[in-house]
N, C-alpha and C. Protein backbone atom coordinates (compact mmCIF):
# COMPACT_ATOMS: atom_id res chain seq x y z
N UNK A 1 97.85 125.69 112.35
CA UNK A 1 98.26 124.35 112.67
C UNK A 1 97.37 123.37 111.90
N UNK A 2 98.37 122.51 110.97
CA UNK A 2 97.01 121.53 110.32
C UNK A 2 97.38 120.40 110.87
N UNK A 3 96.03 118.94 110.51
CA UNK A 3 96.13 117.93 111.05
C UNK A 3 95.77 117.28 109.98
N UNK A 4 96.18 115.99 110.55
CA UNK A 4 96.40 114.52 109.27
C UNK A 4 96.02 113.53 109.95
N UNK A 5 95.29 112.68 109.60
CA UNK A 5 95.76 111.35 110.01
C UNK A 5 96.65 110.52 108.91
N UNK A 6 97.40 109.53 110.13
CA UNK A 6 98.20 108.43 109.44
C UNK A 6 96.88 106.92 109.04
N UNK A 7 97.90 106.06 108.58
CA UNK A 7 97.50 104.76 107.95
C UNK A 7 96.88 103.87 109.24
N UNK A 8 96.92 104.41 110.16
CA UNK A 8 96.29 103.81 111.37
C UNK A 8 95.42 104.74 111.59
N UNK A 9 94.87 105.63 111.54
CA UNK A 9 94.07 106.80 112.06
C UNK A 9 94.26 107.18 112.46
N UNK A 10 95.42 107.48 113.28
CA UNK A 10 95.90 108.39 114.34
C UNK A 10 95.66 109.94 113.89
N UNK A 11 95.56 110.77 114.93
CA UNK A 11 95.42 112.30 114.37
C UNK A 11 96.73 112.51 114.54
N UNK A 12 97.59 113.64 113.38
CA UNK A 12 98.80 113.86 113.78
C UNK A 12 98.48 115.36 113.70
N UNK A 13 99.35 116.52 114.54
CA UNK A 13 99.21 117.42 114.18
C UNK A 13 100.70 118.37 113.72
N UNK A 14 100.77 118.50 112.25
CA UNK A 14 101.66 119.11 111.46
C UNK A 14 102.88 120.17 112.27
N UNK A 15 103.25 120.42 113.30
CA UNK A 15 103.76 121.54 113.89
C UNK A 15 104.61 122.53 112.74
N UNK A 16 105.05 122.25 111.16
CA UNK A 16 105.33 123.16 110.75
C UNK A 16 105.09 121.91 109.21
N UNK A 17 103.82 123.19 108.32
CA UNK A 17 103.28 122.39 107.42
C UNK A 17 104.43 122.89 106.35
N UNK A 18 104.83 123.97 106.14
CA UNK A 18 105.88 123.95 104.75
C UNK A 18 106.87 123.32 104.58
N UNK A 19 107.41 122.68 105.77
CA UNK A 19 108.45 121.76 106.08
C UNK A 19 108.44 120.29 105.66
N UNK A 20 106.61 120.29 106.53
CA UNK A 20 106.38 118.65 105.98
C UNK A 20 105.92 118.52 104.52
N UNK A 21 105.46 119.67 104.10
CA UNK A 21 105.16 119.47 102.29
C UNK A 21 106.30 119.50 101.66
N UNK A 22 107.19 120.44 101.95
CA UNK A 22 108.98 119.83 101.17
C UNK A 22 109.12 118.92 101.05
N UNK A 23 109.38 118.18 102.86
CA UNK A 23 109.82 116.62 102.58
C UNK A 23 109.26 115.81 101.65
N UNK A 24 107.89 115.86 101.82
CA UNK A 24 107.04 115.28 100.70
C UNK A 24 107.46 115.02 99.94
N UNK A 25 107.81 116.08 99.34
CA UNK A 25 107.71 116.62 97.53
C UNK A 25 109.55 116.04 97.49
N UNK A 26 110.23 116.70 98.53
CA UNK A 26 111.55 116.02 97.92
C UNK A 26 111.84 114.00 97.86
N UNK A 27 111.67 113.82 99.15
CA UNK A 27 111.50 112.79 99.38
C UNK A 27 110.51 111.46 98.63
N UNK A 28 109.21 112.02 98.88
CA UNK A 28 108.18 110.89 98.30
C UNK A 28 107.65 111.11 97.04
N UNK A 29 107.98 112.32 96.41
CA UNK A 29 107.47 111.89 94.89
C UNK A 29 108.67 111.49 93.69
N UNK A 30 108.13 111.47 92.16
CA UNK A 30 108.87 111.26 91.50
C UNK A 30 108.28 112.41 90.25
N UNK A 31 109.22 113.25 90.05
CA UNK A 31 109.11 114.30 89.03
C UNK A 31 107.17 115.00 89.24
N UNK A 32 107.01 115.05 90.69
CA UNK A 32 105.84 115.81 90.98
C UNK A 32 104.68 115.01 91.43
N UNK A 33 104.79 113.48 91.43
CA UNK A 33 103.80 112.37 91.50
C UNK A 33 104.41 111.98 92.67
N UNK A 34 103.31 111.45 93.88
CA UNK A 34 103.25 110.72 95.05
C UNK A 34 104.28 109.11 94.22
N UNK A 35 105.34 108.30 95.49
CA UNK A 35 105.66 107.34 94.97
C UNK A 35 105.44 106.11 95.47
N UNK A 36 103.87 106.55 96.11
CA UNK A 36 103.46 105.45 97.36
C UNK A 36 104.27 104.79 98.13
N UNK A 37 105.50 105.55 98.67
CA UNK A 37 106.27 104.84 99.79
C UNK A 37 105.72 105.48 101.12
N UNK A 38 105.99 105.24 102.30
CA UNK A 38 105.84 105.31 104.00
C UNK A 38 106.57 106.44 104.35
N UNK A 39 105.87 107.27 104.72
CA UNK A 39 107.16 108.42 105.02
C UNK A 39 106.74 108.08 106.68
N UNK A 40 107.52 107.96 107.48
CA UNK A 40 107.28 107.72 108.94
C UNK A 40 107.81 108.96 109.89
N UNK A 41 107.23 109.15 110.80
CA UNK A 41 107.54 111.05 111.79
C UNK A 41 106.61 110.84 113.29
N UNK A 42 107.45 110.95 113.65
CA UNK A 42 107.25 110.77 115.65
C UNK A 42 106.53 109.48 115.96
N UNK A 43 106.87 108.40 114.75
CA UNK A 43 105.70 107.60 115.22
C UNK A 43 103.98 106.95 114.68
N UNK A 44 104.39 108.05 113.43
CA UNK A 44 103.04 108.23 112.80
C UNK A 44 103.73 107.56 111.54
N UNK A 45 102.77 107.01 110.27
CA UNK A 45 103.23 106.49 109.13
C UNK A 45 101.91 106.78 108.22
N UNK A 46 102.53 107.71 107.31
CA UNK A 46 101.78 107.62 105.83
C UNK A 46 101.81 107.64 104.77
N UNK A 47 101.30 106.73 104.23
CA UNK A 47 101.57 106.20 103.10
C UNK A 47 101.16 107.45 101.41
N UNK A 48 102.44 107.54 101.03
CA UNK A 48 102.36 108.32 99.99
C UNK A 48 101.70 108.05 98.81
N UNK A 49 100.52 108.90 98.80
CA UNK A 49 99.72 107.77 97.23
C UNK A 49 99.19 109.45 96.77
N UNK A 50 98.32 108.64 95.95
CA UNK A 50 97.74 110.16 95.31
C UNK A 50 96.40 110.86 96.40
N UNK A 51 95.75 109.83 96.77
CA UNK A 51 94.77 110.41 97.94
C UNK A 51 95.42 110.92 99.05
N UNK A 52 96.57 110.84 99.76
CA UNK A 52 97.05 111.77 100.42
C UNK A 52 97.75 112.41 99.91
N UNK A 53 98.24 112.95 98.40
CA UNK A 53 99.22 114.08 98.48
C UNK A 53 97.83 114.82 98.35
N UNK A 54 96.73 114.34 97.55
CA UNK A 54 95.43 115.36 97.24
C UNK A 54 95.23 116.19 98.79
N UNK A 55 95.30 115.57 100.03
CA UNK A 55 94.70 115.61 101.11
C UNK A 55 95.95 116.86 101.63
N UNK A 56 97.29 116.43 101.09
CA UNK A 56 98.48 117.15 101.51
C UNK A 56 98.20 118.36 100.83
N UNK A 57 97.93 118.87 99.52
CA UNK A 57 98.76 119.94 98.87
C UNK A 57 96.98 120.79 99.74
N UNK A 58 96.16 120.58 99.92
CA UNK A 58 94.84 121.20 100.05
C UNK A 58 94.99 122.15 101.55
N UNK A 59 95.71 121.19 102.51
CA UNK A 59 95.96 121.92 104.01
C UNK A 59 96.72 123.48 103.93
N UNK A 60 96.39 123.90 104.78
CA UNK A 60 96.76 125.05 104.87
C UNK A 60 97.03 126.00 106.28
């Protein structure tokens, strides 16, 4: 089980991480690059940049 915080600090905890790294990758990047947009989930919001995909691709 991994954990994140959002753009508020909140702790979030991932309940299924290969799922949320797809979305990621389909959703918030562009040809493999973060596209600094908001991906928002139960409530939580984070902002897609390069310091969190760094923070994203590392969890495990």
């Amino acid at each position: 089980m991994a954990k994140i915080q959002d753009i508020y600090g909140k702790e979030y905890i991932i309940p299924d991480l290969n799922n949320f790294k797809a979305h990621i990758n389909k959703f918030h990047t562009i040809n493999g690059r973060p596209d600094n947009s908001i991906h928002e989930e139960n409530g939580y919001y984070f902002k897609i940049d390069d310091r969190f995909f760094k923070i994203l691709i590392n969890l495990k």
